[in-house]
Every structure is written in structure tokens, then in C-alpha cells.
C-alpha atoms as a PDB file:
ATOM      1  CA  UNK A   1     205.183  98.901 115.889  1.00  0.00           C
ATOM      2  CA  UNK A   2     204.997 101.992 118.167  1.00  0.00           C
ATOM      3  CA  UNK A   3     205.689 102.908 121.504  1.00  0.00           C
ATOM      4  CA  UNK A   4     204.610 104.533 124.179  1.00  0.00           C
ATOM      5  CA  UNK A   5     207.050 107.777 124.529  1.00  0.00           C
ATOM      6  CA  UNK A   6     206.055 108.125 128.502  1.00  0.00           C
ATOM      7  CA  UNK A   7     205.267 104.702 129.741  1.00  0.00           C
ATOM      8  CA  UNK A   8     204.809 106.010 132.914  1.00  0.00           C
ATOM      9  CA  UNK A   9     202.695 109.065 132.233  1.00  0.00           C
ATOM     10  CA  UNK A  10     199.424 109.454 134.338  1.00  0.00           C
ATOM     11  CA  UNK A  11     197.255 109.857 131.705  1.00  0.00           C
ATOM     12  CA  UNK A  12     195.734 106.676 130.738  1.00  0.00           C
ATOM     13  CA  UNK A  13     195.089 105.624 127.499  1.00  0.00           C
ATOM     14  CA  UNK A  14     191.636 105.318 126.944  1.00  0.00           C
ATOM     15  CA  UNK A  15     189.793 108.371 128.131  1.00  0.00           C
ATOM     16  CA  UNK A  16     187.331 107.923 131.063  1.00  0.00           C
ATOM     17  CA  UNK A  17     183.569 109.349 130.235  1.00  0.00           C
ATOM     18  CA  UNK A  18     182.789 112.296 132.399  1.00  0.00           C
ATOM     19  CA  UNK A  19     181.138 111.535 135.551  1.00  0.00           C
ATOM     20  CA  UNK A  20     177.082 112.170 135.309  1.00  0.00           C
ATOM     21  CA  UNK A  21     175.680 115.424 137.004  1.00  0.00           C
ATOM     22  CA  UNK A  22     175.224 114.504 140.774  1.00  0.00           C
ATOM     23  CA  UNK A  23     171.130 114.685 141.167  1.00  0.00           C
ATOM     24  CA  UNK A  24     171.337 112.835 144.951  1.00  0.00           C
ATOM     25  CA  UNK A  25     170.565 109.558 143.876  1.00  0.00           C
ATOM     26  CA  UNK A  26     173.058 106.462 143.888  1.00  0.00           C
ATOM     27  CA  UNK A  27     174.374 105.348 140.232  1.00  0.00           C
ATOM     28  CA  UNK A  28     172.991 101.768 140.566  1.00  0.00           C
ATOM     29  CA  UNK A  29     169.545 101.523 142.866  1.00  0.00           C
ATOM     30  CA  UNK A  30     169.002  98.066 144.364  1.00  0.00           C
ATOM     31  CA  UNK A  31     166.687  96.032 142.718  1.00  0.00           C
ATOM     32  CA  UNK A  32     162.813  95.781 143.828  1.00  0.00           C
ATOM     33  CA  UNK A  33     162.436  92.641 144.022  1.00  0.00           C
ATOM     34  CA  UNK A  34     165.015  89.515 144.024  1.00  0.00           C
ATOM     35  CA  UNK A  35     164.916  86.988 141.256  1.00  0.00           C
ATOM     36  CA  UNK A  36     163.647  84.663 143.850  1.00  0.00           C
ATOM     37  CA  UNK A  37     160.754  86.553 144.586  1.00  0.00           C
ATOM     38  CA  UNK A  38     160.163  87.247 140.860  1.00  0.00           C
ATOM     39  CA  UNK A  39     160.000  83.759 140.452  1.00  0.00           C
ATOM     40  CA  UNK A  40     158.187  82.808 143.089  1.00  0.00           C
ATOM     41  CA  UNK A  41     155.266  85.488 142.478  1.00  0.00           C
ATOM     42  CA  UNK A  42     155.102  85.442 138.545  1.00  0.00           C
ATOM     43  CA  UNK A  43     154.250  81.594 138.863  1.00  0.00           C
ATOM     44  CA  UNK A  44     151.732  81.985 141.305  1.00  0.00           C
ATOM     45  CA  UNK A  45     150.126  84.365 139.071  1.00  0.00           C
ATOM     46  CA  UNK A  46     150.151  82.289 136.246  1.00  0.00           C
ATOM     47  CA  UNK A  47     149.119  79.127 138.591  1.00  0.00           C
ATOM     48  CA  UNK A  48     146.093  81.746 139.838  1.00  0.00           C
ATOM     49  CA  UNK A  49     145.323  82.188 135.994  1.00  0.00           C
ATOM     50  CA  UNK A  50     144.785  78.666 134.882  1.00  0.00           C
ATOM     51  CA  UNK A  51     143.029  77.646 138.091  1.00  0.00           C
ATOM     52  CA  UNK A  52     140.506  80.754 136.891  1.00  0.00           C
ATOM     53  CA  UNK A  53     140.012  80.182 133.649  1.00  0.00           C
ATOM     54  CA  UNK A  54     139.347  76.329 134.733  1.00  0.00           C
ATOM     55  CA  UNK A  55     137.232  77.584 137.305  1.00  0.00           C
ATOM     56  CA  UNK A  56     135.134  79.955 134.842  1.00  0.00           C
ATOM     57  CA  UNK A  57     134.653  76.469 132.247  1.00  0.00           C
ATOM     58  CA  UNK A  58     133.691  74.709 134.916  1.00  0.00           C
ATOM     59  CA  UNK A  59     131.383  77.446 136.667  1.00  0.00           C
ATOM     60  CA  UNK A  60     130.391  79.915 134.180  1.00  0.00           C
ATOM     61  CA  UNK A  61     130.778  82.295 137.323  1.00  0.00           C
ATOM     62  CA  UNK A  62     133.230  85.309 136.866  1.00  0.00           C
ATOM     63  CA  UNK A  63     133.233  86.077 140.615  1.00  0.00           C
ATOM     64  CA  UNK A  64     133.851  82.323 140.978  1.00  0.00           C
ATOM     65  CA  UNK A  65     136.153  82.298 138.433  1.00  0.00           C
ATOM     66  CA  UNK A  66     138.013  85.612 140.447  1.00  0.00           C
ATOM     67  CA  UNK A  67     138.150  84.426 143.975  1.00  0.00           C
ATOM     68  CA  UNK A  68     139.378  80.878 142.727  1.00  0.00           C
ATOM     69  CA  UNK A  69     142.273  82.621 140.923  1.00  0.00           C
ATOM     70  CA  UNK A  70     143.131  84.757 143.630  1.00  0.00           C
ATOM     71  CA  UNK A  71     142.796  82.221 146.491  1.00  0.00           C
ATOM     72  CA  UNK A  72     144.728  79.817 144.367  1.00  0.00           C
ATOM     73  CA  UNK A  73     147.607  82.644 143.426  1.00  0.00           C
ATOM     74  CA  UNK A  74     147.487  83.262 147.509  1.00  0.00           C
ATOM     75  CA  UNK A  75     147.708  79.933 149.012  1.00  0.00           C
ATOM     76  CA  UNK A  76     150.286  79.419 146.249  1.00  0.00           C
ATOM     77  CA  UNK A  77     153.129  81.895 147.096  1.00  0.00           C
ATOM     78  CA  UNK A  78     154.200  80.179 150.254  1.00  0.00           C
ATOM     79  CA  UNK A  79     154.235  76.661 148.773  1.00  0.00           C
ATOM     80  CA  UNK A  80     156.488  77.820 145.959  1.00  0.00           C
ATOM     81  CA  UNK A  81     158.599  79.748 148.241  1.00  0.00           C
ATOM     82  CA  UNK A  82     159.751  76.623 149.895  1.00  0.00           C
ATOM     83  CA  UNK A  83     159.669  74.644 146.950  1.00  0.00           C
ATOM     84  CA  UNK A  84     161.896  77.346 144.755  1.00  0.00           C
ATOM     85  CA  UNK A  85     164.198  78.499 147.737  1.00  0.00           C
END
């Protein structure tokens, strides 16, 4: 089993990676959006989706199809915001 010779020596053992090259930015940015607002807006989109596509069987109307989705994906971000939070 060996020793350390210098246990107190200021060199530590395992070597720290040299820092990056400064460009001005911070090492870690915050993220863009919370995971409660990823959530929140990735099932309104797919809650915009299936009203759509049930909208389009129903209709055979794109642009019926389209504003349903979109209404539906709009009205449904506050509702699941509350209901998530």
C-alpha cells in the first residue's frame, strides 16, 4: 500500500482540466423555457393536433381543420397551466 510522501502538499491529486477560453458568455446559460412551461405548451400542441385532425374527419375543411387546432392549442394553455402548476 503506498503513501502519500507530502500529505499536505497543494497540489491535488487529480489534475483539474484547464479552464475554457473566456468568449464573454457565462459557462451554464439559463434555460429557455422551465419544465413547467415545456409541459404545459407541448400538450397543448398535441391537444391542438388531435382536435385538428378530428376536426379535418369530421369537416373535410383544412382551414377548419387549422383554426380548430389552433383555437383549441390556445384556449388550452391556460387551462393546463392551472391544472399542471
Amino acid at each position: 500500500m503506498s503513501r502519500d510522501p507530502h500529505p499536505h502538499s497543494p497540489i491535488s491529486a487529480r489534475p483539474e482540466p484547464p479552464d475554457s477560453p473566456s468568449t464573454g458568455l457565462p459557462s451554464e446559460a439559463p434555460p429557455l423555457l422551465s419544465v413547467h412551461a415545456a409541459v404545459v405548451f407541448l400538450a397543448a400542441v398535441i391537444i391542438g393536433l388531435v382536435m385538428g385532425g378530428l376536426m379535418f374527419l369530421h369537416e373535410k375543411s383544412v382551414p377548419a381543420a387549422v383554426a380548430t387546432g389552433l383555437g383549441c392549442c390556445g384556449l388550452s394553455v391556460p387551462v393546463l397551466h392551472k391544472l399542471i402548476g
